[in-house]
N, C-alpha and C. Protein backbone atom coordinates (compact mmCIF):
# COMPACT_ATOMS: atom_id res chain seq x y z
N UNK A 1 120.92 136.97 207.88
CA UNK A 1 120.04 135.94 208.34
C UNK A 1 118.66 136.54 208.62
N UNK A 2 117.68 135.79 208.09
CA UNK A 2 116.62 136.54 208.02
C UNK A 2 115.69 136.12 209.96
N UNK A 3 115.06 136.88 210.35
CA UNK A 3 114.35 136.38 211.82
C UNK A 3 113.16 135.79 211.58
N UNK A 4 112.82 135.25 212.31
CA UNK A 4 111.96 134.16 212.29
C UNK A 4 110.37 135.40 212.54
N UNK A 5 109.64 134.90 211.79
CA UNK A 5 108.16 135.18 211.91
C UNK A 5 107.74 135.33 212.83
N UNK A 6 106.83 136.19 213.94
CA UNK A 6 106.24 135.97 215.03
C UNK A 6 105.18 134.62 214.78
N UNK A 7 104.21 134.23 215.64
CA UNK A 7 103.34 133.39 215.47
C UNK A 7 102.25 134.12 215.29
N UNK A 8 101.79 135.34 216.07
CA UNK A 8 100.66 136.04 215.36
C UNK A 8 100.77 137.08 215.01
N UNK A 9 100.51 136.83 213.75
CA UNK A 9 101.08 137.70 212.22
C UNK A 9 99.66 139.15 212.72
N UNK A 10 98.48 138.29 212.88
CA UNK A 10 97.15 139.15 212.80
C UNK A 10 96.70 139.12 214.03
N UNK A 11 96.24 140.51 214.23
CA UNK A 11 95.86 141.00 215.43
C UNK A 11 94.78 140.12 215.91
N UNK A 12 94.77 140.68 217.53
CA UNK A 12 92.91 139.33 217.50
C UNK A 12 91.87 140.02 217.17
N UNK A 13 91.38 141.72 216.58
CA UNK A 13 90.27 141.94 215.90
C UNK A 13 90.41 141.66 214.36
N UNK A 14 91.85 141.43 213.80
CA UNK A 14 91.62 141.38 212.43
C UNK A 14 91.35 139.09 212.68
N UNK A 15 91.72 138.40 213.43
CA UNK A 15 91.82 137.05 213.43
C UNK A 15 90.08 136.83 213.60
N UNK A 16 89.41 137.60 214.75
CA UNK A 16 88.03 137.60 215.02
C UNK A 16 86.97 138.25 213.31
N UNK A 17 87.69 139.01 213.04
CA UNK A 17 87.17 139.62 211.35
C UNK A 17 87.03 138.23 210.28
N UNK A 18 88.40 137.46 210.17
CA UNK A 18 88.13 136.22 209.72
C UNK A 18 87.30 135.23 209.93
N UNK A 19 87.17 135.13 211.35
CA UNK A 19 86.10 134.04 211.96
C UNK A 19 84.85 134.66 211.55
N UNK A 20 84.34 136.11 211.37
CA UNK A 20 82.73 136.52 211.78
C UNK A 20 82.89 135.67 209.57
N UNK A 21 83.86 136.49 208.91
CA UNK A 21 83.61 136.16 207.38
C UNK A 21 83.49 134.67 207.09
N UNK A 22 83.88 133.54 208.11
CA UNK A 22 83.33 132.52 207.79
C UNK A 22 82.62 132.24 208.12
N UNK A 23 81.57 132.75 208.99
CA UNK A 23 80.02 132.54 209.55
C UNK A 23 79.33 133.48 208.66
N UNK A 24 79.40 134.42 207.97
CA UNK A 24 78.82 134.78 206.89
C UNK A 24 78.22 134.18 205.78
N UNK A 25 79.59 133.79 205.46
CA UNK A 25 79.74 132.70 204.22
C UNK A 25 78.85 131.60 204.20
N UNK A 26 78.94 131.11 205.46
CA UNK A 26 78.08 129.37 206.17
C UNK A 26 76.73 130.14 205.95
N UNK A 27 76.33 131.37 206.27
CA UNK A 27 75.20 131.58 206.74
C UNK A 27 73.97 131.83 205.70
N UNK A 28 74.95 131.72 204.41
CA UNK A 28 74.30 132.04 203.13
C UNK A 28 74.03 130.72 202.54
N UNK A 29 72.76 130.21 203.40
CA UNK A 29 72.04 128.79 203.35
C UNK A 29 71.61 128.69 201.84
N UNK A 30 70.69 129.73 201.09
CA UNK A 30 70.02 129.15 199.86
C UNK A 30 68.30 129.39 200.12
N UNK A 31 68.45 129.84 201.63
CA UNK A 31 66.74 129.63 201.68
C UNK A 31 66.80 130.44 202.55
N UNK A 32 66.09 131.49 201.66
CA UNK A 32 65.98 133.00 201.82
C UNK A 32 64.85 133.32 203.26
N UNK A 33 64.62 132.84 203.95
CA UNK A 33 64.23 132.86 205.11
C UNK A 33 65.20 132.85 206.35
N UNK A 34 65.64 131.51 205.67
CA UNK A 34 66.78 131.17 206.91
C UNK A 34 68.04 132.36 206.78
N UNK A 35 68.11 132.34 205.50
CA UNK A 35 69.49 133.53 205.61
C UNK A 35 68.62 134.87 205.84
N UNK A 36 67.58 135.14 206.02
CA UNK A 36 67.26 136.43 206.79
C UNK A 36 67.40 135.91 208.43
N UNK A 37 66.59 135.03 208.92
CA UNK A 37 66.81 135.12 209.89
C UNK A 37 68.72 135.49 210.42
N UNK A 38 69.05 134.25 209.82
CA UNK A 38 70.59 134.10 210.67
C UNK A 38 71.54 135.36 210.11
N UNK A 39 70.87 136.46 209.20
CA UNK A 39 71.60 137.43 209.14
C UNK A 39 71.16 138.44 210.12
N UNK A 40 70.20 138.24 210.43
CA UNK A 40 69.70 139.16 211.31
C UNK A 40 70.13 139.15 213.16
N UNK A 41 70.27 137.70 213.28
CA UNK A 41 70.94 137.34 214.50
C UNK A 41 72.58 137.65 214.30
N UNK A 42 72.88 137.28 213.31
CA UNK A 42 74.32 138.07 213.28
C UNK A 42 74.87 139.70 213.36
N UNK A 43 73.74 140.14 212.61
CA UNK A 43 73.58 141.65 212.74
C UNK A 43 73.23 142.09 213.99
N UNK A 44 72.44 141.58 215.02
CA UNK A 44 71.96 141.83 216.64
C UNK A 44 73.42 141.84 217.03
N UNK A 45 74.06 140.95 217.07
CA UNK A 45 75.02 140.41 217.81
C UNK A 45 76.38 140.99 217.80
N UNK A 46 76.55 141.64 216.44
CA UNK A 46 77.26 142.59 215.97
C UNK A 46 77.10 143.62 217.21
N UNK A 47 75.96 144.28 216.72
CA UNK A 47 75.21 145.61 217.37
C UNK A 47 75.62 145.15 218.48
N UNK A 48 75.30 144.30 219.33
CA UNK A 48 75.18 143.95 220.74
C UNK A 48 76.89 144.03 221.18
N UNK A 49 77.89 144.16 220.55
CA UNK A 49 79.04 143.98 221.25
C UNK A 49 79.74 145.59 220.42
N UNK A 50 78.81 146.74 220.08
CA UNK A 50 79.44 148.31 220.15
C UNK A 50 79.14 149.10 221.74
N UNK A 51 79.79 149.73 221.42
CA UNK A 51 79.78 150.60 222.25
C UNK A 51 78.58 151.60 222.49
N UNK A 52 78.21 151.42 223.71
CA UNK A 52 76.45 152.04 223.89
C UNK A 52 76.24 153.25 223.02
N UNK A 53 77.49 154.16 222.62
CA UNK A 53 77.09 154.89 221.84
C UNK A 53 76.89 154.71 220.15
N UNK A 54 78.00 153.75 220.10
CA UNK A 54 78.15 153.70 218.59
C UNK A 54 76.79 152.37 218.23
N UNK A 55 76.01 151.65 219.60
CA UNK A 55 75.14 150.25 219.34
C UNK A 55 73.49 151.36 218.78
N UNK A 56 73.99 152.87 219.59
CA UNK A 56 72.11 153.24 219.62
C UNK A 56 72.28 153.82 218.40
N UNK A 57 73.64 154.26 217.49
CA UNK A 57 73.50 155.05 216.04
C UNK A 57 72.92 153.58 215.22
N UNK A 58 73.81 152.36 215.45
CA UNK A 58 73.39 151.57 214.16
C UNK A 58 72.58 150.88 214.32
N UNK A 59 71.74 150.71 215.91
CA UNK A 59 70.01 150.60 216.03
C UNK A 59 69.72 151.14 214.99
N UNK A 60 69.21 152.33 214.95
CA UNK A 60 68.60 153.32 214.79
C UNK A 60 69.20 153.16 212.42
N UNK A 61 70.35 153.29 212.42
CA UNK A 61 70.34 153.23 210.99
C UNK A 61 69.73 151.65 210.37
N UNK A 62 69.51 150.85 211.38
CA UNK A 62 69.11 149.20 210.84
C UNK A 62 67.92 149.62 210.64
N UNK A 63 66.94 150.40 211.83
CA UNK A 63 65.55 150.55 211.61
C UNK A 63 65.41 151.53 210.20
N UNK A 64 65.89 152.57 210.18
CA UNK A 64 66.10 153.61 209.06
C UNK A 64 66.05 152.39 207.59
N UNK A 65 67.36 151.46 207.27
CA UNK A 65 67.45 150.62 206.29
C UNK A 65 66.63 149.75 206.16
N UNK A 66 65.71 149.13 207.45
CA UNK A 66 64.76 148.25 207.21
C UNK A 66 63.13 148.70 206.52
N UNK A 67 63.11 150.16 206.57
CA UNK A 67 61.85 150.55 206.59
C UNK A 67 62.48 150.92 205.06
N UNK A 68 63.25 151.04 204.75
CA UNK A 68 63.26 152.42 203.68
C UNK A 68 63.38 151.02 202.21
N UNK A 69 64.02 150.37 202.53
CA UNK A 69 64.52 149.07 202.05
C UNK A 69 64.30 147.33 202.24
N UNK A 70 62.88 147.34 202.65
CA UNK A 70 62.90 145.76 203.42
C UNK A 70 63.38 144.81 202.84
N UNK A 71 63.72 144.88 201.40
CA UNK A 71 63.73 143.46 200.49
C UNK A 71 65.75 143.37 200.82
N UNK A 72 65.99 144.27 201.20
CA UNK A 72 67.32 143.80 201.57
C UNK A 72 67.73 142.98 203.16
N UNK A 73 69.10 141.82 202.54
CA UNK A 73 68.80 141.22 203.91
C UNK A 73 69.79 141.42 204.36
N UNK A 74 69.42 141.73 206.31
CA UNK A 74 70.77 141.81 207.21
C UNK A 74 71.32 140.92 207.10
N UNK A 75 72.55 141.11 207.72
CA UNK A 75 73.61 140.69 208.35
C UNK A 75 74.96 141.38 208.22
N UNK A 76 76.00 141.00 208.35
CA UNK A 76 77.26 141.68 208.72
C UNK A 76 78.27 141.53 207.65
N UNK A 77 79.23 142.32 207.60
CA UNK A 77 80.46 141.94 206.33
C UNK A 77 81.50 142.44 207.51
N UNK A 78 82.41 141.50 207.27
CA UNK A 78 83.70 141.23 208.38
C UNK A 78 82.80 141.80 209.97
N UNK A 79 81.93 141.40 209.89
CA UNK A 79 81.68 141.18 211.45
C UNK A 79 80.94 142.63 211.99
N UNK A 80 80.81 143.63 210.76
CA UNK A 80 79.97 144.01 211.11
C UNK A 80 78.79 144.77 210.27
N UNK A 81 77.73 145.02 210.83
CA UNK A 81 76.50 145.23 210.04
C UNK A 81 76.54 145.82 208.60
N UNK A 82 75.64 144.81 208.00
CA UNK A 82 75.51 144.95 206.56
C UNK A 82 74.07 144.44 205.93
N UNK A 83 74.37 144.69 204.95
CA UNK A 83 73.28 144.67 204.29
C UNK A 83 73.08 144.26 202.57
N UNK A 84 72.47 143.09 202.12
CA UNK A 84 72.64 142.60 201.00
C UNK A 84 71.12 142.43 200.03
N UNK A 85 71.36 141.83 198.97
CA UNK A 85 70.80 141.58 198.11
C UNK A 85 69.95 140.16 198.24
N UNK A 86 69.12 139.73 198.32
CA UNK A 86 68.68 138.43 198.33
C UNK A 86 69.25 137.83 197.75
N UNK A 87 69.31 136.01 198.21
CA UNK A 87 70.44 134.90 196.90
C UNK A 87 71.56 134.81 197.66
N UNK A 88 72.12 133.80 197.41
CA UNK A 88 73.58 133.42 197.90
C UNK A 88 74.88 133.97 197.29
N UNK A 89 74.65 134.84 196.26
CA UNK A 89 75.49 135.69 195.31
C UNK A 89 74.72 137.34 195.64
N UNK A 90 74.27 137.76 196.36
CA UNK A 90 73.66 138.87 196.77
C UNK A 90 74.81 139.92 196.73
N UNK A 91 74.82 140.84 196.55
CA UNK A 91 75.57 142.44 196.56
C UNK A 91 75.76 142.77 198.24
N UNK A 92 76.80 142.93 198.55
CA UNK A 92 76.43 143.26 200.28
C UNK A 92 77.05 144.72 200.06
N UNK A 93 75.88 145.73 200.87
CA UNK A 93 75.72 147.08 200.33
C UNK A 93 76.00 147.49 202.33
N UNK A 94 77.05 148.08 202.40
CA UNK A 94 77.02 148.45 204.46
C UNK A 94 77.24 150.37 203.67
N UNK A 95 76.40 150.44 204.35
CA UNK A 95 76.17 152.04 204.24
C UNK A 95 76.78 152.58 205.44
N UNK A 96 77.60 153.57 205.48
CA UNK A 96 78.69 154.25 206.81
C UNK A 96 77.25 155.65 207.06
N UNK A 97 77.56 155.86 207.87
CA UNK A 97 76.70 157.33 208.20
C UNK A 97 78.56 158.37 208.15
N UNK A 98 78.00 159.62 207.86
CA UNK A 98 79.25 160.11 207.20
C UNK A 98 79.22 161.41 208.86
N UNK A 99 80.41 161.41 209.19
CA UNK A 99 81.19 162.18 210.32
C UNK A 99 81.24 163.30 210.29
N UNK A 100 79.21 164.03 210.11
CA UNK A 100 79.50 165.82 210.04
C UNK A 100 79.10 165.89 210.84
N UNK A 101 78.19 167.16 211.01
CA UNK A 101 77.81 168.36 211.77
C UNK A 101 76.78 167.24 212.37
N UNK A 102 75.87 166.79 211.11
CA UNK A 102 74.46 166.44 211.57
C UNK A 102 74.54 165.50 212.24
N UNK A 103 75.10 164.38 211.60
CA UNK A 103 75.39 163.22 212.63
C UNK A 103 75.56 163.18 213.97
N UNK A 104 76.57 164.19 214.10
CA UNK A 104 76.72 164.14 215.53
C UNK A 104 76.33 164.46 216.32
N UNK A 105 75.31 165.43 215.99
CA UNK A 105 74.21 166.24 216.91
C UNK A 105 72.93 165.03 216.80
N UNK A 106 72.82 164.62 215.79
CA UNK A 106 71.87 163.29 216.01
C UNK A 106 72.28 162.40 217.02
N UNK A 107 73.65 161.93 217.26
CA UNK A 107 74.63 161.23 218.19
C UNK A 107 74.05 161.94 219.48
N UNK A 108 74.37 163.18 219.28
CA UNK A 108 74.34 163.71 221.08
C UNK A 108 72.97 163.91 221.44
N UNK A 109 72.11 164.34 220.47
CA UNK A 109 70.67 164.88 220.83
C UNK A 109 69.64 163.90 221.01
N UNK A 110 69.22 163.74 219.49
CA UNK A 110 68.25 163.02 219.21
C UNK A 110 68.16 161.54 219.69
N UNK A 111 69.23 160.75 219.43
CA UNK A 111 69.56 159.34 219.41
C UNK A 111 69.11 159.34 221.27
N UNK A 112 69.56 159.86 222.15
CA UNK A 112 69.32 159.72 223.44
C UNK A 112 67.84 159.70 223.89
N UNK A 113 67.55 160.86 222.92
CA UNK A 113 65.88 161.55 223.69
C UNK A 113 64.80 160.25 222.45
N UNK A 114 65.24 159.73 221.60
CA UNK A 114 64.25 158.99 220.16
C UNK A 114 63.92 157.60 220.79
N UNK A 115 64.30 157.37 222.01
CA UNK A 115 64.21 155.90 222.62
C UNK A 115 63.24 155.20 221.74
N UNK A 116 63.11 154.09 220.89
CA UNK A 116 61.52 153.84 220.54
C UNK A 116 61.24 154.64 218.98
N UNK A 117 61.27 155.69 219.18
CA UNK A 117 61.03 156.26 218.28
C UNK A 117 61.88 156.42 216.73
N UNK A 118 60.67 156.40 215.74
CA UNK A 118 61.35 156.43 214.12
C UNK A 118 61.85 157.80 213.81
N UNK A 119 63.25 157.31 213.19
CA UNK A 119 63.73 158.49 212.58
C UNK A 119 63.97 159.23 210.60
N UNK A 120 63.82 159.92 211.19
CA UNK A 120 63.95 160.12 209.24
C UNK A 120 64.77 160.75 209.07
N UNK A 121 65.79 160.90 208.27
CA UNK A 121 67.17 160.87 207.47
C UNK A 121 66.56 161.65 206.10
N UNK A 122 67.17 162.77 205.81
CA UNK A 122 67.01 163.58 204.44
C UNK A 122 68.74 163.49 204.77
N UNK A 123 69.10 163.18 203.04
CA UNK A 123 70.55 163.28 202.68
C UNK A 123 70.83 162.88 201.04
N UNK A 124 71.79 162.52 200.91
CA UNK A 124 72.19 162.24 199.88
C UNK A 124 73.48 160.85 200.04
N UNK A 125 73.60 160.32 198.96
CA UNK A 125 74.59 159.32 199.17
C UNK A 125 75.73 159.34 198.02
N UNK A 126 76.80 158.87 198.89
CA UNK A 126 78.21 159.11 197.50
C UNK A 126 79.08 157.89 197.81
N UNK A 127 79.52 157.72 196.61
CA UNK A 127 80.89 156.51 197.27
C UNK A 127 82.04 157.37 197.84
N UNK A 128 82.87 156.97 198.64
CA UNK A 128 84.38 156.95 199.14
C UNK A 128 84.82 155.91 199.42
N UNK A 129 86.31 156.20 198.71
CA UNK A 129 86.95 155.38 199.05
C UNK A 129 86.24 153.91 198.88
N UNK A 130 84.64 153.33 197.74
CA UNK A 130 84.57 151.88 197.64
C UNK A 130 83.70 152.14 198.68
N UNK A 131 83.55 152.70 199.50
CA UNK A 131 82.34 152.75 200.64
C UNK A 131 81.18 153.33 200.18
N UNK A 132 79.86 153.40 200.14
CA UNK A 132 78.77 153.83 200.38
C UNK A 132 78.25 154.77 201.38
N UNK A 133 78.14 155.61 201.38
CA UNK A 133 78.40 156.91 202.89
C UNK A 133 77.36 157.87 202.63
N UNK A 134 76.37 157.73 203.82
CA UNK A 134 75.30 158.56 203.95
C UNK A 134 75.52 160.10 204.09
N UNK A 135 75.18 160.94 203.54
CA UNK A 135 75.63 162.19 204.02
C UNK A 135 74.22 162.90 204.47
N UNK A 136 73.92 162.97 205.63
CA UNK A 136 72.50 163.36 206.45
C UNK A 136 72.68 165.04 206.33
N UNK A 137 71.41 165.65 205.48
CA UNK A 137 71.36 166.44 205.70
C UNK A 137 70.39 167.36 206.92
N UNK A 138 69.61 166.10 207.57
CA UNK A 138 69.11 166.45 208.33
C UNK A 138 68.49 165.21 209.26
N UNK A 139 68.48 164.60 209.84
CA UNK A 139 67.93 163.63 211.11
C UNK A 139 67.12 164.04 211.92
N UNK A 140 65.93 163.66 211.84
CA UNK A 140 64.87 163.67 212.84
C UNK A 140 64.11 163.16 213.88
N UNK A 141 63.49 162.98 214.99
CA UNK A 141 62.51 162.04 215.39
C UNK A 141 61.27 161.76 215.05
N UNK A 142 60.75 161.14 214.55
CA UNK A 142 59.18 160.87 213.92
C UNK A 142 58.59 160.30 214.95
N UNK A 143 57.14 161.19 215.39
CA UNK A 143 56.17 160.56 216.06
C UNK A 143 55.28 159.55 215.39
């Protein structure tokens, strides 16, 4: 005899992952203003609910992607920060910062003392694993 199904199959961050992908979806109006704005409030809002450490790295990589890249537009993929192609068929491109040496000394050092301040990123980029992953060979603060 087979047992009966629980009722929740999906966790509540993977059930909340569903909900942010249908406000995505909605949010891809057609009028490339509005879907910057409301990707961009989705992308805040994202940011706004990490963890003070992990909210000041992807500050800091939004400003990095906005300067380096403006014609791409925020917002989030499953709920969190991303980054696309203009158009309602746009490419959504979320770049990971990759878990070395540099990063993390950017994490502990720089990111604390850069309040305000622009940073510049020398690296290279590779796929894994279908991901896009920054590999920093060096992170700075720019006056």
């Amino acid at each position: 005899m087979r047992a009966k199904p629980k009722d929740n199959v999906f966790t509540e961050a993977e059930r909340a992952a569903v909900a942010a992908t249908a406000r995505e979806r909605k949010a891809a109006s057609g009028d490339p203003e509005q879907e910057r704005a409301e990707g961009l409030a989705m992308l805040e809002e994202s940011l706004a609910k990490m963890p003070a450490d992990d909210r000041v790295m992807g500050e800091r990589i939004h400003e990095l992607v906005s300067e380096a890249v403006p014609d791409l537009v925020p917002g989030t993929y499953y709920g969190m920060p991303a980054y696309k192609t203009p158009g309602k068929n746009g490419k959504t491109t979320k770049i990971y910062l990759e878990n070395n040496d540099i990063s993390k000394d950017f994490h502990k050092n720089i990111c604390k003392e850069a309040d305000g301040k622009k940073v510049k990123v020398t690296g290279t980029t590779k796929k894994e694993g279908g991901k896009n992953v920054l590999v920093a060979s060096k992170i700075e603060a720019v006056e």
